[in-house]
Protein backbone atom coordinates (compact mmCIF):
# COMPACT_ATOMS: atom_id res chain seq x y z
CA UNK A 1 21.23 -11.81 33.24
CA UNK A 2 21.79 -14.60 30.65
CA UNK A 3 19.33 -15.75 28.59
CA UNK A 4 18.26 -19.67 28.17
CA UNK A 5 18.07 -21.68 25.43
CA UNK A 6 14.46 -21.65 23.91
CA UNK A 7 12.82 -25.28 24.86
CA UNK A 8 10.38 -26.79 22.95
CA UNK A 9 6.69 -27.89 24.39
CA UNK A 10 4.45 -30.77 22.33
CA UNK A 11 0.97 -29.41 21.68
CA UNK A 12 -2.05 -31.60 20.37
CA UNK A 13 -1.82 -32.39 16.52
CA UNK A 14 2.41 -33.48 16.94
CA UNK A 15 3.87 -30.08 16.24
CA UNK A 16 5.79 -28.31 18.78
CA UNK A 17 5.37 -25.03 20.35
CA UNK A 18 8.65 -22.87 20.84
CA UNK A 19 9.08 -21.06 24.01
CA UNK A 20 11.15 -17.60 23.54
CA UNK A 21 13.18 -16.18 26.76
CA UNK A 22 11.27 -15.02 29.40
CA UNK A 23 10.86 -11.06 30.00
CA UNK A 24 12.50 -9.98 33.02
CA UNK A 25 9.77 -9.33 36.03
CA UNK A 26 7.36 -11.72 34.42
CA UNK A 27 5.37 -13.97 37.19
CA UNK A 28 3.79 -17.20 36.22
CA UNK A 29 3.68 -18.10 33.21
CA UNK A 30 0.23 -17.38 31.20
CA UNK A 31 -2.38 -19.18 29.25
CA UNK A 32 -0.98 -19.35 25.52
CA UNK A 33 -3.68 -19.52 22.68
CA UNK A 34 -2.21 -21.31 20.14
CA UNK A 35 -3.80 -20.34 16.44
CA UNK A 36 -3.62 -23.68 14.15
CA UNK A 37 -1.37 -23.92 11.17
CA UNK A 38 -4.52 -24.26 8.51
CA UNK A 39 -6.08 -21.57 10.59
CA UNK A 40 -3.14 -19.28 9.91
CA UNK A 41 -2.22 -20.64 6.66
CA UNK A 42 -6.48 -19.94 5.45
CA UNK A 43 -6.19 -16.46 7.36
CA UNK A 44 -3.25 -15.24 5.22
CA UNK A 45 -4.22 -15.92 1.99
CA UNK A 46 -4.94 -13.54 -0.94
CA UNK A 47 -8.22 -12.47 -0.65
CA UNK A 48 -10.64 -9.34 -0.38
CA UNK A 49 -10.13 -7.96 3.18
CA UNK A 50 -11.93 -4.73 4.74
CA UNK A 51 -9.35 -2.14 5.36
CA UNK A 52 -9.09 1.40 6.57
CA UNK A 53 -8.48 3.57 3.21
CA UNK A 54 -8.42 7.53 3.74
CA UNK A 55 -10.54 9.61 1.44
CA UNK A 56 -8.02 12.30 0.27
CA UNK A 57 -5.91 8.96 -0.86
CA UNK A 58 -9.18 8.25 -3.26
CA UNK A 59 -10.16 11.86 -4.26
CA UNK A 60 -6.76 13.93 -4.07
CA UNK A 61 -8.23 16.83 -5.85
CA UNK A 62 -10.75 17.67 -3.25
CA UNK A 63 -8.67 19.41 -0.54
CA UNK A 64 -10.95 21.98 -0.01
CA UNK A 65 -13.07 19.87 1.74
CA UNK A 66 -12.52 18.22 5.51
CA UNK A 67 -14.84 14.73 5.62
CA UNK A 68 -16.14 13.02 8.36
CA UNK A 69 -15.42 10.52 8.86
CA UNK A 70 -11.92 10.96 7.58
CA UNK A 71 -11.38 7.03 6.27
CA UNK A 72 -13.68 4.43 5.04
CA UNK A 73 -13.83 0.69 5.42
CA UNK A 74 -13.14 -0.93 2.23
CA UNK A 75 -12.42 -4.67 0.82
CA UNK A 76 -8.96 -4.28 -1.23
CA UNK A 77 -6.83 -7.77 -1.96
CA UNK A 78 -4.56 -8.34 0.81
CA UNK A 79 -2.49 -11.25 1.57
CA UNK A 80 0.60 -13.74 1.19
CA UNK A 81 1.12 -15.87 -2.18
CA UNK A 82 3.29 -18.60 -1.78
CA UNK A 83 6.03 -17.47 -4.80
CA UNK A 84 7.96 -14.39 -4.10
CA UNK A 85 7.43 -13.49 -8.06
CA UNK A 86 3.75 -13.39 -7.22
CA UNK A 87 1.77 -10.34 -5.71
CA UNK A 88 -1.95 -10.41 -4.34
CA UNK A 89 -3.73 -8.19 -6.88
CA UNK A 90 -7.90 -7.34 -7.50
CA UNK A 91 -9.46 -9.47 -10.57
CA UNK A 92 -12.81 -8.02 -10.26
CA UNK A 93 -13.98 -4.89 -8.45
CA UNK A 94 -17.26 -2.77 -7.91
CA UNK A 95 -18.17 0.44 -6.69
CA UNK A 96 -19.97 1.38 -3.29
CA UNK A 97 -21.56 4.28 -2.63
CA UNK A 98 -21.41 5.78 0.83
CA UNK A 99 -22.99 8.74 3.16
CA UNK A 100 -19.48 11.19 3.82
CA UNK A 101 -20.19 14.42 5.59
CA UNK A 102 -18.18 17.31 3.77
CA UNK A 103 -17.23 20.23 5.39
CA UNK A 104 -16.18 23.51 4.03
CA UNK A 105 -14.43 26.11 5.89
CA UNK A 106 -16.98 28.96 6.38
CA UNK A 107 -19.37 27.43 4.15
CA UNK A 108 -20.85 24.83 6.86
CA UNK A 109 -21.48 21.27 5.62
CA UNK A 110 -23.70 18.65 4.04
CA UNK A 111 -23.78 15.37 3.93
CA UNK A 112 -22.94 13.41 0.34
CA UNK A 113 -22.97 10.82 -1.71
CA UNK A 114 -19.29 9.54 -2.42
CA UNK A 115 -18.70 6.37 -4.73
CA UNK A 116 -15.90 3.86 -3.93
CA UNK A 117 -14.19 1.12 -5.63
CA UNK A 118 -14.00 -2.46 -3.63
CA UNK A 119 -11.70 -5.44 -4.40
CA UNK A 120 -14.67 -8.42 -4.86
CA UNK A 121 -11.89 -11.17 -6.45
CA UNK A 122 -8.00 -11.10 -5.89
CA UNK A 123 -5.58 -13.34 -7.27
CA UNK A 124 -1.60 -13.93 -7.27
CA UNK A 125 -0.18 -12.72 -9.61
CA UNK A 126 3.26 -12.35 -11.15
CA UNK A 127 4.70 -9.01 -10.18
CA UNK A 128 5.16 -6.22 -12.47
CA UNK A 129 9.18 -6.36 -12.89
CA UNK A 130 8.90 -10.44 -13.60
CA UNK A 131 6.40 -9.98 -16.68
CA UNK A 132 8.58 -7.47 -18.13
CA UNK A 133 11.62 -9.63 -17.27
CA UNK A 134 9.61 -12.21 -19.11
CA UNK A 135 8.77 -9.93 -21.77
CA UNK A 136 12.02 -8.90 -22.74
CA UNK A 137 13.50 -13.02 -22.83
CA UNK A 138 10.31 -13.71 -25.20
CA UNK A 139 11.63 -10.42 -27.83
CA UNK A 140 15.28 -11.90 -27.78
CA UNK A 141 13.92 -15.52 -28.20
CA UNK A 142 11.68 -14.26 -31.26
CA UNK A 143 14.99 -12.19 -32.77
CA UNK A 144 17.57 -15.06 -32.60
CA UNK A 145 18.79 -16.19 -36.31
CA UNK A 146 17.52 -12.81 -37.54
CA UNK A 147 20.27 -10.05 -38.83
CA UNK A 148 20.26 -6.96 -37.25
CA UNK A 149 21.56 -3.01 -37.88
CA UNK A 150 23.33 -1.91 -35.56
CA UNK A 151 22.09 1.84 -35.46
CA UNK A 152 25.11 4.72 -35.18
CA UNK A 153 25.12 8.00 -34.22
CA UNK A 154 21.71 7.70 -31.92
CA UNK A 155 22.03 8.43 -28.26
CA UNK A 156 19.76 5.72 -26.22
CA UNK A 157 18.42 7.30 -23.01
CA UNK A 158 19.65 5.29 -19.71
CA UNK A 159 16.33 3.24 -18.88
CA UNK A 160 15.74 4.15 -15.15
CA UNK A 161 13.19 4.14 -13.19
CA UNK A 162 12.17 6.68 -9.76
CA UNK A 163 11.45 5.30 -6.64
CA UNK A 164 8.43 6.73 -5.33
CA UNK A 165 8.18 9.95 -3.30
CA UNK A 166 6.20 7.75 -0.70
CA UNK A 167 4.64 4.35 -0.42
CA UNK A 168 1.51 5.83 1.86
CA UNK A 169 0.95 9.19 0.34
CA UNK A 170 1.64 9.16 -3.40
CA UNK A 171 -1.47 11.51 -3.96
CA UNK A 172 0.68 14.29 -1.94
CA UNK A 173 3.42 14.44 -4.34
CA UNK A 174 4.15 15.15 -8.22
CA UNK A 175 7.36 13.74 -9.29
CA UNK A 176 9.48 15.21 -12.40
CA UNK A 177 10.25 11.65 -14.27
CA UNK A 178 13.75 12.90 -15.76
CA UNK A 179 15.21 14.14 -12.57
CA UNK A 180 13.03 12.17 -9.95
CA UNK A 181 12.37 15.25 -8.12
CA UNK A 182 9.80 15.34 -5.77
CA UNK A 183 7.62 18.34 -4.64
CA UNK A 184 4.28 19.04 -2.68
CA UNK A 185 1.10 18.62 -4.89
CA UNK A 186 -0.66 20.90 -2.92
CA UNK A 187 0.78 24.79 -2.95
CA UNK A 188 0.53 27.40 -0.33
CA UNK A 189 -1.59 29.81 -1.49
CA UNK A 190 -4.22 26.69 -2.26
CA UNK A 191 -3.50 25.77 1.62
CA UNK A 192 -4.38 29.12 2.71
CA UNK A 193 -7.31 28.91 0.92
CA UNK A 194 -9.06 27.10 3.48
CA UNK A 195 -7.46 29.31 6.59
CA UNK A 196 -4.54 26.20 6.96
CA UNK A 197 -0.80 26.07 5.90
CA UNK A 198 1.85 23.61 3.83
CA UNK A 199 3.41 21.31 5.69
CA UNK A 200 6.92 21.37 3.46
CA UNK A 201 7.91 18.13 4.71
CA UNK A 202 4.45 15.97 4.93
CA UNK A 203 2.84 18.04 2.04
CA UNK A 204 -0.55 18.06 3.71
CA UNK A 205 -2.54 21.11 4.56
CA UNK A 206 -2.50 21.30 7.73
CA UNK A 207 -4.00 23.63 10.63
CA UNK A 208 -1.15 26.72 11.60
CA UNK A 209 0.84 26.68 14.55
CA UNK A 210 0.07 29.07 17.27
């Protein structure tokens, strides 16, 4: 079946709405809510947002422990800045403390007090790589029309640096900086501890396979 060439529909305000293809089977065609540009432009900016953050990936240390519930609703800066150099990062936090039930293999379980941080001000930001980008063209600005040594005999290191073991889970893995290596945080026998066993590939403790 060919496809047609997507037409173009006038809503209210003079913009256009574009019609994709049609999927095959589909009947009439529905009721389309159409979301404002200042209403999406306001939605995505950089701001404090709640979002779903899981407790190991704020206290790695404690995997003894199972909580319920297992993630917590949090404000943390989310959104688009309008420069591709920029990044939507926090300005201003503050902790909140919350009610997490821990449990304990074979020791039962209690209900605690658990402090988080929130995002309360986000800005944008230039990234990380473009300030030392800028960095460096500020030190060779400040060092023209001054003579310098060249240094002999001295082995400079290749500057390098490791991508991450994983975007989600960083708290899972240790990473060996010279080789960028990565391996489980979490070792077997501390996995077994709590009646569960190392998932090689995920590095979670996790319950055994029967």
């Amino acid at each position: 079946m060919a496809w047609s060439l997507p037409a173009t529909r006038n809503v209210r305000g003079g913009g256009e709405l574009s019609w994709a293809a049609p999927a095959q089977g589909d009947g009439d065609k529905q009721h389309i809510e159409v979301i404002s540009f200042l209403d999406v432009f306001d939605r995505s900016a950089c701001r404090p947002l709640e979002t779903m953050v899981d407790i190991f990936q704020e206290y790695p240390d404690e995997v003894e422990y199972i909580f319920k519930p297992s993630c917590v609703p949090l404000k943390r800066c989310a959104g688009c800045c309008n420069d591709e150099a920029l990044e939507c990062v926090p300005t201003a936090v503050r902790n909140i403390t919350m009610e997490i039930m821990r449990i304990k293999h074979l020791q039962g379980q209690h209900i605690s007090l658990m402090s988080f941080q929130e995002h309360s001000r986000c800005e944008c930001r230039p990234k990380k790589e473009v300030r030392i980008r800028q960095e460096k063209k500020s030190k060779r600005g400040k060092g023209k029309g001054q003579k310098r040594k060249r240094k002999r005999g001295r082995y400079k290191p290749p500057n390098f640096h490791c991508e991450p073991c994983s975007e989600r889970r960083k708290h899972l893995y240790k990473q060996d900086p010279q080789t960028c290596k990565c391996s489980c945080k979490f070792t077997d026998s501390r996995c077994k501890s709590r009646q569960l066993e190392l998932n090689e590939r995920t590095c979670r403790c996790e319950k055994p396979r029967r």
